[in-house]
N, C-alpha and C. Protein backbone atom coordinates (compact mmCIF):
# COMPACT_ATOMS: atom_id res chain seq x y z
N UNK A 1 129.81 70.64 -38.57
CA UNK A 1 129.65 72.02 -38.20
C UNK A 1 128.17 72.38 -38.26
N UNK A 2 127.89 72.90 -37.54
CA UNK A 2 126.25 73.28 -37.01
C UNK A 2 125.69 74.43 -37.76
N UNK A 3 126.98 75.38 -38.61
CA UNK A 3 126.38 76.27 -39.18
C UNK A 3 126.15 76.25 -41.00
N UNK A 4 125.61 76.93 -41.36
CA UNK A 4 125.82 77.09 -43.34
C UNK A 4 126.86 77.33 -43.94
N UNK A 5 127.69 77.90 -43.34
CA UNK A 5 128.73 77.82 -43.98
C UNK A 5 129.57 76.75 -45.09
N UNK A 6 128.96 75.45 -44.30
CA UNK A 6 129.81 74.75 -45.38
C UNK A 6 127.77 74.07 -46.60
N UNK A 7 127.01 74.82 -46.45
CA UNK A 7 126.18 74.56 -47.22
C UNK A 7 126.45 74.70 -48.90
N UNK A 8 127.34 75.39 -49.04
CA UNK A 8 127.33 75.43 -50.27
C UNK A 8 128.90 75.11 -50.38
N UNK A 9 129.21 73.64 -51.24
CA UNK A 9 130.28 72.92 -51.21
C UNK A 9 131.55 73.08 -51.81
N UNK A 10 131.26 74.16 -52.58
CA UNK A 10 132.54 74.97 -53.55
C UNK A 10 133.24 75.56 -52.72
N UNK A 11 133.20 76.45 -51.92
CA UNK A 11 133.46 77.64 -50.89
C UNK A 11 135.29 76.80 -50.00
N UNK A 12 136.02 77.65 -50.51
CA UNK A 12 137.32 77.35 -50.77
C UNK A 12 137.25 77.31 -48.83
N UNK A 13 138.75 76.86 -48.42
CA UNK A 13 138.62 77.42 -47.26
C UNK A 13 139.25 78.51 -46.05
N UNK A 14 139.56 79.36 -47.50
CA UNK A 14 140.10 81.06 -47.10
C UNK A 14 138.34 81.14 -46.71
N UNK A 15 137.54 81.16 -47.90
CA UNK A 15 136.10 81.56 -47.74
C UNK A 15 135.13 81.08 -46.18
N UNK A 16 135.56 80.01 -45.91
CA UNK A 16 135.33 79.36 -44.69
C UNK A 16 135.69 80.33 -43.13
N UNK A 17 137.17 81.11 -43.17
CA UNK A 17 137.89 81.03 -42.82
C UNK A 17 137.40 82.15 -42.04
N UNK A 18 137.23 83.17 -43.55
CA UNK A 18 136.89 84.53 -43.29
C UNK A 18 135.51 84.89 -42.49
N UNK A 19 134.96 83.82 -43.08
CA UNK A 19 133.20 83.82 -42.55
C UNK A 19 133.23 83.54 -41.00
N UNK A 20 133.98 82.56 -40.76
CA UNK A 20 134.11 82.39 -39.27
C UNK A 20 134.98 83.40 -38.09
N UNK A 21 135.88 83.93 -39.26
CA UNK A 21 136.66 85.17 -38.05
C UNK A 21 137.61 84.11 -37.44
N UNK A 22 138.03 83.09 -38.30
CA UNK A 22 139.38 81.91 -37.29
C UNK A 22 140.45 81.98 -38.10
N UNK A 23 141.24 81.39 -37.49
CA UNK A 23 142.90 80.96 -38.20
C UNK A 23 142.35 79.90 -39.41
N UNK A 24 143.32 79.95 -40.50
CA UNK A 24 143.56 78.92 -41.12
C UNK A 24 143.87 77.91 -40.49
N UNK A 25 144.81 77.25 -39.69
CA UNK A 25 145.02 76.32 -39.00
C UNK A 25 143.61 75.84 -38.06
N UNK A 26 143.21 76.51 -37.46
CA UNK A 26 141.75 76.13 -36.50
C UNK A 26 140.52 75.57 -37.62
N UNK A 27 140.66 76.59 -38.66
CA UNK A 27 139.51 76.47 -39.61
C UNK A 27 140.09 74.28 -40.41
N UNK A 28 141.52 74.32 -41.04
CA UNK A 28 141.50 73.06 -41.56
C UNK A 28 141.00 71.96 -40.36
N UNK A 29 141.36 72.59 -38.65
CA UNK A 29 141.19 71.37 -37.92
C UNK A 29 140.11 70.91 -37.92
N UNK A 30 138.85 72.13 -37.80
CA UNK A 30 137.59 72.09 -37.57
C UNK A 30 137.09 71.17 -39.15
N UNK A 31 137.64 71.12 -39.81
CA UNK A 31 136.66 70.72 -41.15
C UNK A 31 137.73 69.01 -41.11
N UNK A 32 138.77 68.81 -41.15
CA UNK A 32 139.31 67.71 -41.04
C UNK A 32 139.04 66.91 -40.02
N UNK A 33 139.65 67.63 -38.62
CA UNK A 33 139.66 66.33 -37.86
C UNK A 33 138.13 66.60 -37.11
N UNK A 34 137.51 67.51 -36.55
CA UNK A 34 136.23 67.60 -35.95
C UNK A 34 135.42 67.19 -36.72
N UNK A 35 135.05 67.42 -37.99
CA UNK A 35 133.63 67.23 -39.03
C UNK A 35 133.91 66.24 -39.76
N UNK A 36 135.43 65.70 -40.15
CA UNK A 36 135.98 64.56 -40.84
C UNK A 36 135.27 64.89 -41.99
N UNK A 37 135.75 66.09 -42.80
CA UNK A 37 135.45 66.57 -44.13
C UNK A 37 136.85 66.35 -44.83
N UNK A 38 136.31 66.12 -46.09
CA UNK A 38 137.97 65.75 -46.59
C UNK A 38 137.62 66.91 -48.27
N UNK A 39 138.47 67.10 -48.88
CA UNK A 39 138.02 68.06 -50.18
C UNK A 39 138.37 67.31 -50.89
N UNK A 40 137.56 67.04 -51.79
CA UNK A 40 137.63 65.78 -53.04
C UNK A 40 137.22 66.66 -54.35
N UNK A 41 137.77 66.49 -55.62
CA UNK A 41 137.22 67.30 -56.47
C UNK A 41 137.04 69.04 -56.38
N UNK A 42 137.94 69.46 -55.55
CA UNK A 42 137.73 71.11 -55.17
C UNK A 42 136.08 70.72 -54.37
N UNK A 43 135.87 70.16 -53.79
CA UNK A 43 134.70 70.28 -52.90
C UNK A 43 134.42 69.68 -51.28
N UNK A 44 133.87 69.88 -50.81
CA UNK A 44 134.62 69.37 -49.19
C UNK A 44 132.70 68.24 -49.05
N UNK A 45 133.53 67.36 -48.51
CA UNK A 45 132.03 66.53 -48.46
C UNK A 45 132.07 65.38 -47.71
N UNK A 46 131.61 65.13 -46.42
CA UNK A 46 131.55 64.18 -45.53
C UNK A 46 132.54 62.95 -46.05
N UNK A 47 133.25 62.63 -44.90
CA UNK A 47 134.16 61.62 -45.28
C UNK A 47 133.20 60.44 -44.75
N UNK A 48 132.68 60.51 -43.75
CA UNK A 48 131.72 58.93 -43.11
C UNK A 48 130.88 59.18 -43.58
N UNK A 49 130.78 57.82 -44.50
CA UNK A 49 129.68 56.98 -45.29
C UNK A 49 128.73 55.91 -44.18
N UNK A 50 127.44 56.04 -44.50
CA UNK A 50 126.58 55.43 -43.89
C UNK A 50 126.88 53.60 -44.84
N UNK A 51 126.33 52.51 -44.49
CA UNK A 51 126.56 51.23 -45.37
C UNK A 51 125.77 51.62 -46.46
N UNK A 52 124.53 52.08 -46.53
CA UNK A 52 124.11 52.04 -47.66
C UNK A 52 124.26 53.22 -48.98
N UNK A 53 125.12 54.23 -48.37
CA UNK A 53 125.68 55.12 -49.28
C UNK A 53 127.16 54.64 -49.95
N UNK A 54 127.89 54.30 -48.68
CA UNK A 54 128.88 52.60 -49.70
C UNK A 54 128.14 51.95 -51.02
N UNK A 55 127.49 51.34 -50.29
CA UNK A 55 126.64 50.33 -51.64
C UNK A 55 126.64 51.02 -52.80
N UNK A 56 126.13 51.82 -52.62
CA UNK A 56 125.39 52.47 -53.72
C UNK A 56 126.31 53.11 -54.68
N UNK A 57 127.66 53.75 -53.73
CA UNK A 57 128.74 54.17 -54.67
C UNK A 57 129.77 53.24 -54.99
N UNK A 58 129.69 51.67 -54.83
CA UNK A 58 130.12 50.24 -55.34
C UNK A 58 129.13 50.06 -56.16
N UNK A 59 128.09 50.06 -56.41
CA UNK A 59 127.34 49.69 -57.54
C UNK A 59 127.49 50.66 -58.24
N UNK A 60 128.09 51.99 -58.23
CA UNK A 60 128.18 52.89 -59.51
C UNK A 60 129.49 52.58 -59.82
N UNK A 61 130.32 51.81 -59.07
CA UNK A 61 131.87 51.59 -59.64
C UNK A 61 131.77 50.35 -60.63
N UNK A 62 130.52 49.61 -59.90
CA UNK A 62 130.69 47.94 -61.02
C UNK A 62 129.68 48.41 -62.24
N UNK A 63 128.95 49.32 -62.16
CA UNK A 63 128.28 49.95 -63.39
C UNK A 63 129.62 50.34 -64.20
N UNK A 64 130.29 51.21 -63.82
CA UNK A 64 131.07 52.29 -64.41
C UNK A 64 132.14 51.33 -64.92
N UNK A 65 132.63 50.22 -64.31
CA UNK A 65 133.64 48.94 -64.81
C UNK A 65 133.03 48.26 -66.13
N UNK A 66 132.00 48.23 -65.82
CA UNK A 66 131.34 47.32 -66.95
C UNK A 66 131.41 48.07 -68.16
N UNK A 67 131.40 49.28 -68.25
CA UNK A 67 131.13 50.14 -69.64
C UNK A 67 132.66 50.58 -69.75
N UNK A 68 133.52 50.78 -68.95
CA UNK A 68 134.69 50.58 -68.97
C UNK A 68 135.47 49.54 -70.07
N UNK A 69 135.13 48.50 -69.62
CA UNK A 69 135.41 47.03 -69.67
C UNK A 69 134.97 47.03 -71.56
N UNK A 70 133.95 47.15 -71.42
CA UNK A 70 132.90 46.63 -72.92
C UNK A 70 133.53 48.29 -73.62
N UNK A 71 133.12 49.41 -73.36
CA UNK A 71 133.63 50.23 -74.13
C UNK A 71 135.32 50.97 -74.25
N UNK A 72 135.66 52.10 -74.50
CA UNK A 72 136.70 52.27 -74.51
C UNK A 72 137.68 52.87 -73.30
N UNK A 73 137.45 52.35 -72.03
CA UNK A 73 138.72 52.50 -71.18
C UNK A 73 138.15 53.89 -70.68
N UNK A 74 137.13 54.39 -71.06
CA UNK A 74 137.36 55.89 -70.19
C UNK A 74 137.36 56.04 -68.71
N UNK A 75 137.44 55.15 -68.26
CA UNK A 75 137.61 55.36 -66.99
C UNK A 75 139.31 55.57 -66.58
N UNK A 76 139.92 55.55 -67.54
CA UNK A 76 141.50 55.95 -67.74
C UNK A 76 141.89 57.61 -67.86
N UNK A 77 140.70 58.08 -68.31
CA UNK A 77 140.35 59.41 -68.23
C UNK A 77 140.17 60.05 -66.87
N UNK A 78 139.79 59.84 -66.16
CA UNK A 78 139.26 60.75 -65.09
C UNK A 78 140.19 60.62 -64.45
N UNK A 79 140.74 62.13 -63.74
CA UNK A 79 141.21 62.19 -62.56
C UNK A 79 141.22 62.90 -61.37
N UNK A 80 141.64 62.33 -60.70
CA UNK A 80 140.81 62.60 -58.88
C UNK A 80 141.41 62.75 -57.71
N UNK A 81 141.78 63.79 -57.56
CA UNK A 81 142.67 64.58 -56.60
C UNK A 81 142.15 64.42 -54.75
N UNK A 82 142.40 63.90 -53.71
CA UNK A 82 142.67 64.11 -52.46
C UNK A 82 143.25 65.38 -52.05
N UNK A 83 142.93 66.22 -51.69
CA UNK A 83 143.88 67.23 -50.99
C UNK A 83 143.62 67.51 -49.10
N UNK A 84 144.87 67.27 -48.74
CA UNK A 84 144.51 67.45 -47.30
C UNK A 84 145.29 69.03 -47.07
């Protein structure tokens, strides 16, 4: 999307919705299937990864395994919601 609206990544998407003057339905298409935004964590944030933004969030998973691994499991802790 070409405008600010989605600049600030909290912004639910009633808030989206209203700002644009569209349907709920037009507004999820535009952020799902046109912009391929997905909301992860209550936050909406590019679903296509460039290769080296991959990398980089695989090397924070084999970081995050390793202290996992050696310390106590907290990675059993976190959890992480998809919402379409």
């Amino acid at each position: 999307m070409g405008c600010h609206c989605c600049d600030q990544k909290k912004q639910t998407m009633e808030d989206i919705r209203h700002m644009l003057g569209i349907s709920h339905g037009t507004t999820h298409v535009i952020l799902t299937e046109d912009s391929k935004f997905l909301k992860m964590c209550a936050q909406w944030v590019p679903h296509s990864l460039t290769k080296e933004l991959k990398l980089n969030r695989t090397k924070s998973l084999w970081h995050l395994e390793w202290y996992h691994d050696k310390e106590c499991g907290f990675l059993s802790y976190i959890v992480a919601k998809v919402e379409i």
